[in-house]
C-alpha atoms as a PDB file:
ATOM      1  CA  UNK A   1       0.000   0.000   0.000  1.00  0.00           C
ATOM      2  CA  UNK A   2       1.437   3.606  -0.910  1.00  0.00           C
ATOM      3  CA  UNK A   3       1.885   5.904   2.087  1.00  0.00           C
ATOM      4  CA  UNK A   4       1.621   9.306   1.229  1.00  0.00           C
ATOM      5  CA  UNK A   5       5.569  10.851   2.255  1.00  0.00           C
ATOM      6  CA  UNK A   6       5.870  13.892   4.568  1.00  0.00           C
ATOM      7  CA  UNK A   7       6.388  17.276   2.996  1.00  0.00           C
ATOM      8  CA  UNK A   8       5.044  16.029  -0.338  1.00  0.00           C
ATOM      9  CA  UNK A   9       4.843  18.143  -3.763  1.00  0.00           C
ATOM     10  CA  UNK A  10       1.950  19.047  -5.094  1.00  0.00           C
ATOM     11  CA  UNK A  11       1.163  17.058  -8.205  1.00  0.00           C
ATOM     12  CA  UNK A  12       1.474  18.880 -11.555  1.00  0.00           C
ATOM     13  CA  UNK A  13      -0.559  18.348 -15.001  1.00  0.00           C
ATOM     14  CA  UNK A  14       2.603  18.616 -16.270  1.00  0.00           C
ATOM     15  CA  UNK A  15       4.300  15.387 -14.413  1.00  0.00           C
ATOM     16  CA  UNK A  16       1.209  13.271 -14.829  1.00  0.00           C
ATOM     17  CA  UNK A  17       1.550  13.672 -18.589  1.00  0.00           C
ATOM     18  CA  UNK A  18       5.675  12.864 -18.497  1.00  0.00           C
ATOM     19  CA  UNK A  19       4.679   9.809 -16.129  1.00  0.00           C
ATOM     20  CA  UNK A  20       1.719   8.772 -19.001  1.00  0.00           C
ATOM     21  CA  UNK A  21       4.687   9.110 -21.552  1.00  0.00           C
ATOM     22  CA  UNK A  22       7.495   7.312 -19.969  1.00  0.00           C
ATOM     23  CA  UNK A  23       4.379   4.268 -19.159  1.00  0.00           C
ATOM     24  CA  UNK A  24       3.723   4.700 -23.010  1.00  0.00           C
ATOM     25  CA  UNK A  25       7.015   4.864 -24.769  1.00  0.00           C
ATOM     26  CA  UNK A  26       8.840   2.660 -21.519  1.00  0.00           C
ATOM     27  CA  UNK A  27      11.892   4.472 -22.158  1.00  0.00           C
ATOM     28  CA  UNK A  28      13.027   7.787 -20.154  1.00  0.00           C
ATOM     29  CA  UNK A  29      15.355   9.914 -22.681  1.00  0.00           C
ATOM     30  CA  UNK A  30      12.124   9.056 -25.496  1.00  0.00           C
ATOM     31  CA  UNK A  31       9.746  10.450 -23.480  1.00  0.00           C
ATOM     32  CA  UNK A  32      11.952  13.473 -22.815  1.00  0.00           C
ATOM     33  CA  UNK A  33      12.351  13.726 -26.448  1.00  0.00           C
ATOM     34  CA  UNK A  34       8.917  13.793 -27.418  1.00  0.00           C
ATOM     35  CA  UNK A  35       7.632  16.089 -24.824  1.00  0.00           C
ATOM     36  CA  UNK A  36      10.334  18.624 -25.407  1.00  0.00           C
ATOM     37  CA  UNK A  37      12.004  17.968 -21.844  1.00  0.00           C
ATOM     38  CA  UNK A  38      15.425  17.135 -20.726  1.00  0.00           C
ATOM     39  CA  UNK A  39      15.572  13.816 -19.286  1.00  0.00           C
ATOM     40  CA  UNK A  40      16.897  15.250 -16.590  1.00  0.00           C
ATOM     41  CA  UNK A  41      14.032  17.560 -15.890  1.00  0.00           C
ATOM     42  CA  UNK A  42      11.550  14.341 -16.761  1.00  0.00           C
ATOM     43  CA  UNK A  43      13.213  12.297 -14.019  1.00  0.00           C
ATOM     44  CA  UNK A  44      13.274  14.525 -11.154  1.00  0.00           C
ATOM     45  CA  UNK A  45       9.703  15.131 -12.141  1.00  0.00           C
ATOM     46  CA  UNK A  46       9.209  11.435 -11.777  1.00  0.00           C
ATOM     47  CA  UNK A  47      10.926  11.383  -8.542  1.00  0.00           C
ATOM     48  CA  UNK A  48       8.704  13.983  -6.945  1.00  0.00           C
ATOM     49  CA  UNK A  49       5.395  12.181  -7.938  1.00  0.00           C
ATOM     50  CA  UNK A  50       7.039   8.943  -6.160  1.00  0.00           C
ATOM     51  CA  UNK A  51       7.442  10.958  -2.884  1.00  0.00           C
ATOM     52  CA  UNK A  52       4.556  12.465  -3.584  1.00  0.00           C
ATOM     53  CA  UNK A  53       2.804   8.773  -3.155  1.00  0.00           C
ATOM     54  CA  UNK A  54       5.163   7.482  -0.989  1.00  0.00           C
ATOM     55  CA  UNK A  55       6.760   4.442  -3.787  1.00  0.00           C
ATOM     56  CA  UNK A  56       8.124   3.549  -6.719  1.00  0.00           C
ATOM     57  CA  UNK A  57       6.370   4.271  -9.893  1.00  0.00           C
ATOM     58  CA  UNK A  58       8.479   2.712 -12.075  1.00  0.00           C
ATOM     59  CA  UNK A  59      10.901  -0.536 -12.200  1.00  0.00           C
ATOM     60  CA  UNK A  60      14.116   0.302 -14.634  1.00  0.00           C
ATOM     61  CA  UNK A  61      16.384  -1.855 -15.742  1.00  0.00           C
ATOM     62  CA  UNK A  62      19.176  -2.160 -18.630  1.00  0.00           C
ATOM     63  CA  UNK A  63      16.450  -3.124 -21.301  1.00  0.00           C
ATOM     64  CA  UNK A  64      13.087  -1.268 -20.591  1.00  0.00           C
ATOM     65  CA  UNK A  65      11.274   0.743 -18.317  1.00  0.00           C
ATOM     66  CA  UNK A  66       8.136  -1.017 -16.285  1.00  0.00           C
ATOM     67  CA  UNK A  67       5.345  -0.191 -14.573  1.00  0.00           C
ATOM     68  CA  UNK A  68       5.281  -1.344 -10.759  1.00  0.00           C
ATOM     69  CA  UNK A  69       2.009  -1.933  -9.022  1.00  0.00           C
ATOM     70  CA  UNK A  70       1.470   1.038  -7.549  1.00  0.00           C
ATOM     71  CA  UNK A  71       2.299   3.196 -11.016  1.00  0.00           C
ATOM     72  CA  UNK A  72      -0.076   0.896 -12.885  1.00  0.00           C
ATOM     73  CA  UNK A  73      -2.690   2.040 -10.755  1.00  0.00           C
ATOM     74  CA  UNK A  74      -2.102   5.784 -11.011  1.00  0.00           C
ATOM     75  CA  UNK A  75      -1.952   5.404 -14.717  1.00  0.00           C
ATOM     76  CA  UNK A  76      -5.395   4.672 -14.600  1.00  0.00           C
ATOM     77  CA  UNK A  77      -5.878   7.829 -12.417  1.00  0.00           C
ATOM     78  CA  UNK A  78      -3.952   9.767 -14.299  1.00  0.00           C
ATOM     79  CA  UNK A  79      -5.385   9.667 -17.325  1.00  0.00           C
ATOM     80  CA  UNK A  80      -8.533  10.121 -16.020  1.00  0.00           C
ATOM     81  CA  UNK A  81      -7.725  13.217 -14.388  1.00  0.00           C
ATOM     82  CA  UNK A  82      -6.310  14.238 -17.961  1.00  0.00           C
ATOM     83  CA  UNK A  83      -8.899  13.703 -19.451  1.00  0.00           C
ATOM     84  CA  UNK A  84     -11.324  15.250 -17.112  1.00  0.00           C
ATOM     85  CA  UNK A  85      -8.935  17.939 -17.232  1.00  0.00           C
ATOM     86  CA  UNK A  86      -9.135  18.671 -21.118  1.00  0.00           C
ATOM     87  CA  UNK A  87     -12.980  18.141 -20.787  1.00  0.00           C
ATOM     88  CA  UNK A  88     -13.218  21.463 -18.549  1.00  0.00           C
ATOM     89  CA  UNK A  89     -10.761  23.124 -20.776  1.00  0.00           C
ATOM     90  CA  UNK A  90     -12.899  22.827 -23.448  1.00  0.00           C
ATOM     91  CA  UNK A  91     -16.210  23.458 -21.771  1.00  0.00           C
ATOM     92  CA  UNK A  92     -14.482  26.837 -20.002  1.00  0.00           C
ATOM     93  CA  UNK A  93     -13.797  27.605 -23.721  1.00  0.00           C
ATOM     94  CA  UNK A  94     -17.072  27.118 -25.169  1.00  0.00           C
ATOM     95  CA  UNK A  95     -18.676  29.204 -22.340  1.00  0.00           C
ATOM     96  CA  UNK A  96     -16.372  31.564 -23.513  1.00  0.00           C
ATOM     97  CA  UNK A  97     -17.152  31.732 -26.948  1.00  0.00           C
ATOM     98  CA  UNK A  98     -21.126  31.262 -26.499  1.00  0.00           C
ATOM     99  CA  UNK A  99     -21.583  32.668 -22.775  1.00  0.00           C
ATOM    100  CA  UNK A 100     -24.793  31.496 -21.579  1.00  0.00           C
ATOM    101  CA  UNK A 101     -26.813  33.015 -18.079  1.00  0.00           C
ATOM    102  CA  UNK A 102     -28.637  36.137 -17.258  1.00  0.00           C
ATOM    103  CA  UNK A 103     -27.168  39.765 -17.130  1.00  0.00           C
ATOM    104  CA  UNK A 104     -28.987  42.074 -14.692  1.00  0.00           C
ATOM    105  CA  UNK A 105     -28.465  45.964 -15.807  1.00  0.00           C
ATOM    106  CA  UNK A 106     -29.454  48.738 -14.357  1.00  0.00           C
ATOM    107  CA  UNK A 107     -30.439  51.973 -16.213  1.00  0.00           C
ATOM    108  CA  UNK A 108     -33.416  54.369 -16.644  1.00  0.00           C
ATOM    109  CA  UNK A 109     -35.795  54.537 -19.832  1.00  0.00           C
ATOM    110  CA  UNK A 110     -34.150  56.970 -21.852  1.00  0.00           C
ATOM    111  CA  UNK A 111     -30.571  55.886 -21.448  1.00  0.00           C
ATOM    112  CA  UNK A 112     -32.569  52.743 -22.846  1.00  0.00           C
ATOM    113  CA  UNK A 113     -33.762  54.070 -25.921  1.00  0.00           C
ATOM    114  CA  UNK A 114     -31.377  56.546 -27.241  1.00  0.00           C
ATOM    115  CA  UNK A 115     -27.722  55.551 -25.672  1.00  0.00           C
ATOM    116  CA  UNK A 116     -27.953  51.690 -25.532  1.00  0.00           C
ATOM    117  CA  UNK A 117     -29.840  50.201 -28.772  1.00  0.00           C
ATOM    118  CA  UNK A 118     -26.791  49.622 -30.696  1.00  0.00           C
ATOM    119  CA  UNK A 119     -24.844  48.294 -27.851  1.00  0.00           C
ATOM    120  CA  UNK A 120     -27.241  45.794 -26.809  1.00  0.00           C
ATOM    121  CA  UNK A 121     -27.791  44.665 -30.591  1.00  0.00           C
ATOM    122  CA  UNK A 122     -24.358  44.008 -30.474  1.00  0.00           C
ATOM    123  CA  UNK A 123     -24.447  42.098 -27.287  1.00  0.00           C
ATOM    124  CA  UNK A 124     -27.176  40.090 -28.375  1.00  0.00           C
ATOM    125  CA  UNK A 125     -25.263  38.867 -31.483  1.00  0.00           C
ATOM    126  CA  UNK A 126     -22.104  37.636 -29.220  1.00  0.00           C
ATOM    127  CA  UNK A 127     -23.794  36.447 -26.482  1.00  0.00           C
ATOM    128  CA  UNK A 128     -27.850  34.817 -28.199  1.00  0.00           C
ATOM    129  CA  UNK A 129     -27.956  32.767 -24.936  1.00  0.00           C
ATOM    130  CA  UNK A 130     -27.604  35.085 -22.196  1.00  0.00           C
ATOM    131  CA  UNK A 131     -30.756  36.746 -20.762  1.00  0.00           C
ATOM    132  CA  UNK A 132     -30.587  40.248 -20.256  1.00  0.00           C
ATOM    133  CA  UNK A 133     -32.894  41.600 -17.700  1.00  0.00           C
ATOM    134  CA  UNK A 134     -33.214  45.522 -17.225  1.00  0.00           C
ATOM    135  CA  UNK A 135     -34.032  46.939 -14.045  1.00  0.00           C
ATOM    136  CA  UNK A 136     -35.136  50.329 -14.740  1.00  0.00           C
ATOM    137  CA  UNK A 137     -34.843  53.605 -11.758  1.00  0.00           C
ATOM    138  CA  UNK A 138     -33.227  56.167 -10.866  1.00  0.00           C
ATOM    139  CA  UNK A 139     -29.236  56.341 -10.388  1.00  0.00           C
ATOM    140  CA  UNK A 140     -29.454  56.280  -6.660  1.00  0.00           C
ATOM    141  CA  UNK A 141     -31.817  53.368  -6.694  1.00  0.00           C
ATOM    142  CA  UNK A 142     -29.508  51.461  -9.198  1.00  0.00           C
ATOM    143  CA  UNK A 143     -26.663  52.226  -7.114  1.00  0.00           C
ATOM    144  CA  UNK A 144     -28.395  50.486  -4.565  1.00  0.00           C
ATOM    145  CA  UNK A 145     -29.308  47.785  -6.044  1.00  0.00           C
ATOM    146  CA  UNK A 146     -25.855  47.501  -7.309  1.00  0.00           C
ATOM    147  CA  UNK A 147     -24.776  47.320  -3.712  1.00  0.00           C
ATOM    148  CA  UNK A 148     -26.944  45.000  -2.523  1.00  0.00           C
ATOM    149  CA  UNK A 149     -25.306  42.426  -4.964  1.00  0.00           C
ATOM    150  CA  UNK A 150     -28.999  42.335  -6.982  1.00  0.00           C
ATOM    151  CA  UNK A 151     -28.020  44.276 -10.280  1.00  0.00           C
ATOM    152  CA  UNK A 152     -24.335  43.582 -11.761  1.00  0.00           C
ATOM    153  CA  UNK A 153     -23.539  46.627 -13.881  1.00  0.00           C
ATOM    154  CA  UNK A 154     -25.778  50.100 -13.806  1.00  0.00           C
ATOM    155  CA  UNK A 155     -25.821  53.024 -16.107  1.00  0.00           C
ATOM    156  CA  UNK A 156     -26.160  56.358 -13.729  1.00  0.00           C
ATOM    157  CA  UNK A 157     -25.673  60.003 -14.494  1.00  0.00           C
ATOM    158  CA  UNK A 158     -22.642  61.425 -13.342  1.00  0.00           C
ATOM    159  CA  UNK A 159     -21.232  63.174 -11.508  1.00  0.00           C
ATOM    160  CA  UNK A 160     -20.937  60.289  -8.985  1.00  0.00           C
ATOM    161  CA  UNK A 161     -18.559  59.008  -6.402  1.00  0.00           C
ATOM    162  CA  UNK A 162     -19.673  56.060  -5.273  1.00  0.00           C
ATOM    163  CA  UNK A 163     -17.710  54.107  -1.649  1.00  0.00           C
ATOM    164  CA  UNK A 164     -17.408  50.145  -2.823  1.00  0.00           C
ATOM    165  CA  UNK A 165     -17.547  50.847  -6.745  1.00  0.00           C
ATOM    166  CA  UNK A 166     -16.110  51.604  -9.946  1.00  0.00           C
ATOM    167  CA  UNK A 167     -16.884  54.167 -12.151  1.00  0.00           C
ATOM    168  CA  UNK A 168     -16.364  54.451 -15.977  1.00  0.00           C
ATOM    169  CA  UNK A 169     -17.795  57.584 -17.601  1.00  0.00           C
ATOM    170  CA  UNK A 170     -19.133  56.210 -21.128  1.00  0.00           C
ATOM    171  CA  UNK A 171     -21.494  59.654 -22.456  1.00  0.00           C
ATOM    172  CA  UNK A 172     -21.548  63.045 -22.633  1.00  0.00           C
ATOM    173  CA  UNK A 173     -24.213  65.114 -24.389  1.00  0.00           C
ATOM    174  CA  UNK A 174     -25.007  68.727 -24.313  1.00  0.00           C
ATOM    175  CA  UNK A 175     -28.160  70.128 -23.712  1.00  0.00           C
ATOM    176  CA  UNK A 176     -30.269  72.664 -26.177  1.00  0.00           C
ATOM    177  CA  UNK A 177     -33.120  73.755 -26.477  1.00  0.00           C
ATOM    178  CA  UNK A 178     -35.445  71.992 -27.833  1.00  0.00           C
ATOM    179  CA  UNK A 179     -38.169  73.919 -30.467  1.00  0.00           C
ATOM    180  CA  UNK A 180     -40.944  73.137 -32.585  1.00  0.00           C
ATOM    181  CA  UNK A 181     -39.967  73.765 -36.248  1.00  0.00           C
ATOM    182  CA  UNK A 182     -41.915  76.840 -36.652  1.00  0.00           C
ATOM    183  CA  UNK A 183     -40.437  78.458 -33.095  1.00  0.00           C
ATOM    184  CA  UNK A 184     -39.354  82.122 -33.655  1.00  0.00           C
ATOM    185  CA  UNK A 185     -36.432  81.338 -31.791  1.00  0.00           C
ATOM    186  CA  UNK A 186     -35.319  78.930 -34.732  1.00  0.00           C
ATOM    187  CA  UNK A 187     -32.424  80.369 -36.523  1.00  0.00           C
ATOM    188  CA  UNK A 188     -30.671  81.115 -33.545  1.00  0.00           C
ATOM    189  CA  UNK A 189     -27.241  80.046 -33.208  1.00  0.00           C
ATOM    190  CA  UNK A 190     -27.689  80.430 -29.843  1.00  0.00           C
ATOM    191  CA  UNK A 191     -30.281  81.485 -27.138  1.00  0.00           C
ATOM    192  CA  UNK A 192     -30.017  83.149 -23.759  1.00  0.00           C
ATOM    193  CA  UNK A 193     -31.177  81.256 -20.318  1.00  0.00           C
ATOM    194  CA  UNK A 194     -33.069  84.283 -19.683  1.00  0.00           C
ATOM    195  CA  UNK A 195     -35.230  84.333 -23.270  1.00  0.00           C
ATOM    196  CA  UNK A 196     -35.641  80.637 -22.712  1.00  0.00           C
ATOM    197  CA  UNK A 197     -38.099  81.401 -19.164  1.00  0.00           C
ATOM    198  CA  UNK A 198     -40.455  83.904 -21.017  1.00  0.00           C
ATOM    199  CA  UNK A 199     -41.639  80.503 -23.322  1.00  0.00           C
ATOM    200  CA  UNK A 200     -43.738  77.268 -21.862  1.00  0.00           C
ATOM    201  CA  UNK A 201     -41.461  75.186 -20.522  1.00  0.00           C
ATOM    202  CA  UNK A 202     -41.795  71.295 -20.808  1.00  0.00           C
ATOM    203  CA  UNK A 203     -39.665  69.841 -17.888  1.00  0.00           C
ATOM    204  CA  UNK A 204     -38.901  65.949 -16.912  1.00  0.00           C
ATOM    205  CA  UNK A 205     -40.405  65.631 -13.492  1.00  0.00           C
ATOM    206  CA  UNK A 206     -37.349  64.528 -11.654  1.00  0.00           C
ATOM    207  CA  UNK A 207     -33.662  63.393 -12.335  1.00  0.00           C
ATOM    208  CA  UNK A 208     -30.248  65.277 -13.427  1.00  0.00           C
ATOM    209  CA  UNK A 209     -31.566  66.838 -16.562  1.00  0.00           C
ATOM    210  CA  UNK A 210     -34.457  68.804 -14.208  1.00  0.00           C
ATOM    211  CA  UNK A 211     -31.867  69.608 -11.738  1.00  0.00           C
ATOM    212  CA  UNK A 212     -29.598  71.431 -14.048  1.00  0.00           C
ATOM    213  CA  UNK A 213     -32.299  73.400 -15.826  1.00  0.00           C
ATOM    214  CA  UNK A 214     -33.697  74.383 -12.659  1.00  0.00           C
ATOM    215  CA  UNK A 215     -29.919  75.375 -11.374  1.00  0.00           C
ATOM    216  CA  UNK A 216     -29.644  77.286 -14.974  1.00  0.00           C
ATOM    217  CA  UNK A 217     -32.915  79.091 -15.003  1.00  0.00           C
ATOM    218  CA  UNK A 218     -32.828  80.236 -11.130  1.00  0.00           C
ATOM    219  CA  UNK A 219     -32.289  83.410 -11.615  1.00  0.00           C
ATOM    220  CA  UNK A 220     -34.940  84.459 -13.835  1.00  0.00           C
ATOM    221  CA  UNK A 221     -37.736  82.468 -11.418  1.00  0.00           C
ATOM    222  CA  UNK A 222     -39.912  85.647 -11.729  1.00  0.00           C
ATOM    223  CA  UNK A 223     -40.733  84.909 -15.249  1.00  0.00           C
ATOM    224  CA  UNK A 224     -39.930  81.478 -15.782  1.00  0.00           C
ATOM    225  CA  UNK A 225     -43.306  79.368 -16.955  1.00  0.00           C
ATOM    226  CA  UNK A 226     -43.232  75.907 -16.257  1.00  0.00           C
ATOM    227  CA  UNK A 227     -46.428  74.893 -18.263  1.00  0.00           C
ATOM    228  CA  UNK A 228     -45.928  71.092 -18.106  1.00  0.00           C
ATOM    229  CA  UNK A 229     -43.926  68.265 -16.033  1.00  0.00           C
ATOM    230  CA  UNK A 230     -43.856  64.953 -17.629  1.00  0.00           C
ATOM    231  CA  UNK A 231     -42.402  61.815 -16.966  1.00  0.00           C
ATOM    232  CA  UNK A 232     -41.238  60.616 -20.450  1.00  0.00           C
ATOM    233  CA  UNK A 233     -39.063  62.328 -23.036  1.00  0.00           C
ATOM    234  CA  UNK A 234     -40.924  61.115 -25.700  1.00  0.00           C
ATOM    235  CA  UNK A 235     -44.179  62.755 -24.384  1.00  0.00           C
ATOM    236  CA  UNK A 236     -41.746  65.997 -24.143  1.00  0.00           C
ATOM    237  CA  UNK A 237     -40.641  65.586 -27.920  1.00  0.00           C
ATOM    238  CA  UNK A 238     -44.170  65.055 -29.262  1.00  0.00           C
ATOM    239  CA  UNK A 239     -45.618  67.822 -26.957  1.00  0.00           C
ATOM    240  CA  UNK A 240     -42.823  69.892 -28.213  1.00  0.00           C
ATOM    241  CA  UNK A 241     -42.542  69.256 -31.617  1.00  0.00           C
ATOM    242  CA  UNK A 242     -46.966  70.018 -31.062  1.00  0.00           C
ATOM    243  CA  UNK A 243     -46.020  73.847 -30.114  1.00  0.00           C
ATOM    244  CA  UNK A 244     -47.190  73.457 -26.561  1.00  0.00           C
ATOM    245  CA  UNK A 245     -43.982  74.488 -25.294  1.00  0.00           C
ATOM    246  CA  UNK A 246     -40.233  73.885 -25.527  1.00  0.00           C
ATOM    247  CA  UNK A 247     -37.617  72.338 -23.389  1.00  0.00           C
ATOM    248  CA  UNK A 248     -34.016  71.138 -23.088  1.00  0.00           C
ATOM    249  CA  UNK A 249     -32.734  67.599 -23.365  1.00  0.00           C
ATOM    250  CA  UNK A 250     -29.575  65.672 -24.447  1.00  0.00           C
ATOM    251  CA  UNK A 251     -28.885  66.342 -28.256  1.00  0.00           C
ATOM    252  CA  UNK A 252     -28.640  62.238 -28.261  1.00  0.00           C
ATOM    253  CA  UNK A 253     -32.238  62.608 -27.218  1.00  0.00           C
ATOM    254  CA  UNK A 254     -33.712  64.216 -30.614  1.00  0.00           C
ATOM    255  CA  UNK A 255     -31.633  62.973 -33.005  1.00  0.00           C
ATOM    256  CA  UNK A 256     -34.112  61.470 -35.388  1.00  0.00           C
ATOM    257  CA  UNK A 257     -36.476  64.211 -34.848  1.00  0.00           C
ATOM    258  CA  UNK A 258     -34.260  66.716 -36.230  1.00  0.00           C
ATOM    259  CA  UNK A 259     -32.673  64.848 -39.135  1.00  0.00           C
ATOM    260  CA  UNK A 260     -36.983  64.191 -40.026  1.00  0.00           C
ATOM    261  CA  UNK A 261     -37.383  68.222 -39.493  1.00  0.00           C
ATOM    262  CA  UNK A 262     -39.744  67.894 -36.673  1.00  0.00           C
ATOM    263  CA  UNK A 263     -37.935  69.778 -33.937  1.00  0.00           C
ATOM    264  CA  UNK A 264     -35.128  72.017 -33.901  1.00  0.00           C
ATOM    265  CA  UNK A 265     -32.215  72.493 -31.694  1.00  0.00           C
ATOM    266  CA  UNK A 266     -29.979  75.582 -30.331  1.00  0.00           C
ATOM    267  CA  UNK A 267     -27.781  75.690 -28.195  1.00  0.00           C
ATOM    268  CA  UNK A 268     -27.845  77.625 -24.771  1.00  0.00           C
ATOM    269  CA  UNK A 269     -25.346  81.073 -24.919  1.00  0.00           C
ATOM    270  CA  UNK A 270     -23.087  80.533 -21.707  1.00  0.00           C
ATOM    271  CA  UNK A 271     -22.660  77.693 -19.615  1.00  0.00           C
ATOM    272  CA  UNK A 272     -22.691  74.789 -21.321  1.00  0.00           C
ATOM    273  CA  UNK A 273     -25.082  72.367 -19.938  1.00  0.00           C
ATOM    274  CA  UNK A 274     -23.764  68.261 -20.027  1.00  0.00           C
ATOM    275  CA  UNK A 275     -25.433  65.055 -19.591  1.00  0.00           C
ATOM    276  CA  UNK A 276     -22.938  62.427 -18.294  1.00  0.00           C
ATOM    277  CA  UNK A 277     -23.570  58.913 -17.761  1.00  0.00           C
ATOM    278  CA  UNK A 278     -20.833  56.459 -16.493  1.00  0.00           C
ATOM    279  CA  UNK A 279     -20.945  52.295 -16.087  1.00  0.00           C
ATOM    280  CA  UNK A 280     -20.895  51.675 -12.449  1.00  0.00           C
ATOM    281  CA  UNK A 281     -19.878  47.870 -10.815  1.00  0.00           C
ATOM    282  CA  UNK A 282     -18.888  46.596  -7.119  1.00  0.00           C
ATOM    283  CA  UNK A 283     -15.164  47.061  -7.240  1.00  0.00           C
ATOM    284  CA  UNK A 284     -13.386  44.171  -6.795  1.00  0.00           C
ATOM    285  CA  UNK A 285     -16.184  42.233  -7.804  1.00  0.00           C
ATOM    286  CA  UNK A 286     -15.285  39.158 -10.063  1.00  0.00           C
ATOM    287  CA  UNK A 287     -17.754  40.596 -12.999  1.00  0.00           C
ATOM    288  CA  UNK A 288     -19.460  37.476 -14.895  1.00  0.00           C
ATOM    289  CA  UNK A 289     -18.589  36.901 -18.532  1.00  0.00           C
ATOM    290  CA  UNK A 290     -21.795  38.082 -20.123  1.00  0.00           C
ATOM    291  CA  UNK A 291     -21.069  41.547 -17.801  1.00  0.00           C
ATOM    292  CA  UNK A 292     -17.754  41.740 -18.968  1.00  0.00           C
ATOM    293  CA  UNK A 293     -18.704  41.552 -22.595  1.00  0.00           C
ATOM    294  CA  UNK A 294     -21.344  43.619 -22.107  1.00  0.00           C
ATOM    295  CA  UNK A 295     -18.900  46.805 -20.788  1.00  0.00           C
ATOM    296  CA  UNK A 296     -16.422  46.184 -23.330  1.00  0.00           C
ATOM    297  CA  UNK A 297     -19.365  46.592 -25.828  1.00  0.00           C
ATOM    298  CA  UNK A 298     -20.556  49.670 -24.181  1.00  0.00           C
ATOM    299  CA  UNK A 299     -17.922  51.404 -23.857  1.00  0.00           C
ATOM    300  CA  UNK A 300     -16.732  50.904 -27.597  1.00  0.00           C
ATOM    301  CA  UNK A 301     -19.964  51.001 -29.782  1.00  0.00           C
ATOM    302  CA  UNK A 302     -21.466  54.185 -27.403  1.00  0.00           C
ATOM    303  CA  UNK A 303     -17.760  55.827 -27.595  1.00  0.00           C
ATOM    304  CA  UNK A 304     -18.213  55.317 -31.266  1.00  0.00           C
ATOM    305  CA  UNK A 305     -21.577  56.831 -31.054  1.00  0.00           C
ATOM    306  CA  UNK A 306     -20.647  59.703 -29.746  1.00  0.00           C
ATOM    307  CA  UNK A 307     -17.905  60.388 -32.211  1.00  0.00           C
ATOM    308  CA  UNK A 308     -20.643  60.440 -34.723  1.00  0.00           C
ATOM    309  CA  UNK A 309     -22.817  62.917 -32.973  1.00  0.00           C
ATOM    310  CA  UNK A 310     -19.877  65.166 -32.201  1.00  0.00           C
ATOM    311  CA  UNK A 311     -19.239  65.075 -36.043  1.00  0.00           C
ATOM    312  CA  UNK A 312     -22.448  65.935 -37.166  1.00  0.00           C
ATOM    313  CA  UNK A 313     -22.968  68.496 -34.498  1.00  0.00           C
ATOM    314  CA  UNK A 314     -19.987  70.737 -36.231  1.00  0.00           C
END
């Protein structure tokens, strides 16, 4: 029976495939040979899976090489182990290639439909077998959620320092002003904060976006008109584009609509006005492979994205 030898090495792939060889071949300086090792290297290798099992793995003589007892039976181990071995090698590596699962994200609507389309088309196209699930609120609820371990990766308007996570700022739009075609503030190349309160505004009811119009219009409270607060910024385009009133959103937001002629934009004279929105994960987190795919994608095809905008914008 093999005793297991005080202060024993801990086997290696690599030895069990030298010991397979040397079994195979029955000769030491051949197996060396073929596996590119010195025979040298090959027997101390040898030697440490002996002490390792506490016997002799091998009877040599002047002819041939042979098997004892004890190494015919952790052939058979061995190249089961091998094999199992190659068998999760090969799985890992399909996973890889086809990644299968769920991905939680967290986001809000519009981020949904005007910054993340293309990336998740993409994602869907690498990864057909993942589930995506979107958990849509605002950034401080994501963050939450992020923190509680229940979301994986969130999208949340910046600018945010968050304890426990990582941050990776991904978009940046500019807001205008957003008109109805036939405005008579069309034309301009630019428009004051202060002409902007003596028109119906159209604001989102919460968020960043309300925040910074309300920090930029401030000073002209006494004749600011807030006609309308609405939850969606589609309702705000189509009410817009209506001539109920005007408003200021991402230029991301309205792309379409302008290119079709339906609304207008113009920028706001001053202080420029930015939408920022950043990827946000637990840091030091080991991020799945679906979530790691999924902020490679992002930050590439919405970086791209962006290029375009800034492009077309000048």
């Amino acid at each position: 029976m093999i005793k297991r030898g005080p202060g024993r090495h801990r086997m290696n792939f690599d030895y069990l495939e030298g010991f397979l060889e040397v079994a195979k071949v029955r000769n030491f300086s051949r197996a060396a040979s073929i596996l590119y090792r010195t025979q040298p290297t090959l027997s101390q290798q040898i030697q440490r899976l002996e002490r390792e099992f506490g016997g002799k793995l091998f009877d040599r003589d002047f002819k041939a090489v042979r098997l004892t007892q004890a190494g015919t039976t952790l052939r058979r181990y061995a190249e089961e182990m091998l094999s199992l071995r190659s068998e999760a090698l090969d799985a890992i590596g399909h996973i890889k290639e086809n990644p299968r699962g769920s991905l939680r994200i967290g986001t809000n609507d519009a981020t949904c439909l005007y910054v993340l389309p293309n990336a998740l088309a993409s994602f869907r196209r690498l990864c057909p077998q993942v589930q995506v699930n979107i958990y849509r609120n605002f950034s401080h609820k994501i963050v939450e959620k992020i923190q509680e371990g229940n979301v994986e990766i969130g999208i949340v308007s910046l600018p945010r320092n968050i304890k426990g996570l990582e941050v990776i700022p991904i978009f940046s739009a500019e807001l205008k002003v957003l008109l109805p075609p036939d405005h008579p503030l069309v034309g301009r190349k630019e428009i004051t904060p202060e002409e902007i309160s003596f028109y119906p505004l159209l604001l989102p009811k919460t968020g960043r976006t309300r925040k910074m119009i309300e920090d930029l219009l401030r000073p002209y409270k006494k004749s600011l008109q807030i006609s309308m607060e609405l939850a969606s910024v589609e309702i705000i385009k189509k009410y817009v584009s209506a001539g109920i009133g005007i408003s200021l959103l991402p230029q991301a937001f309205a792309q379409s609509e302008v290119a079709a002629g339906t609304l207008k934009l113009v920028s706001v004279q001053g202080r420029k006005l930015t939408r920022e929105l950043g990827l946000v994960y637990r840091r030091g987190g080991n991020l799945s492979l679906p979530a790691k795919t999924f902020l490679d994608i992002v930050q590439t095809s919405v970086g791209a994205a962006q290029m375009t905008l800034a492009a077309s914008a000048t």
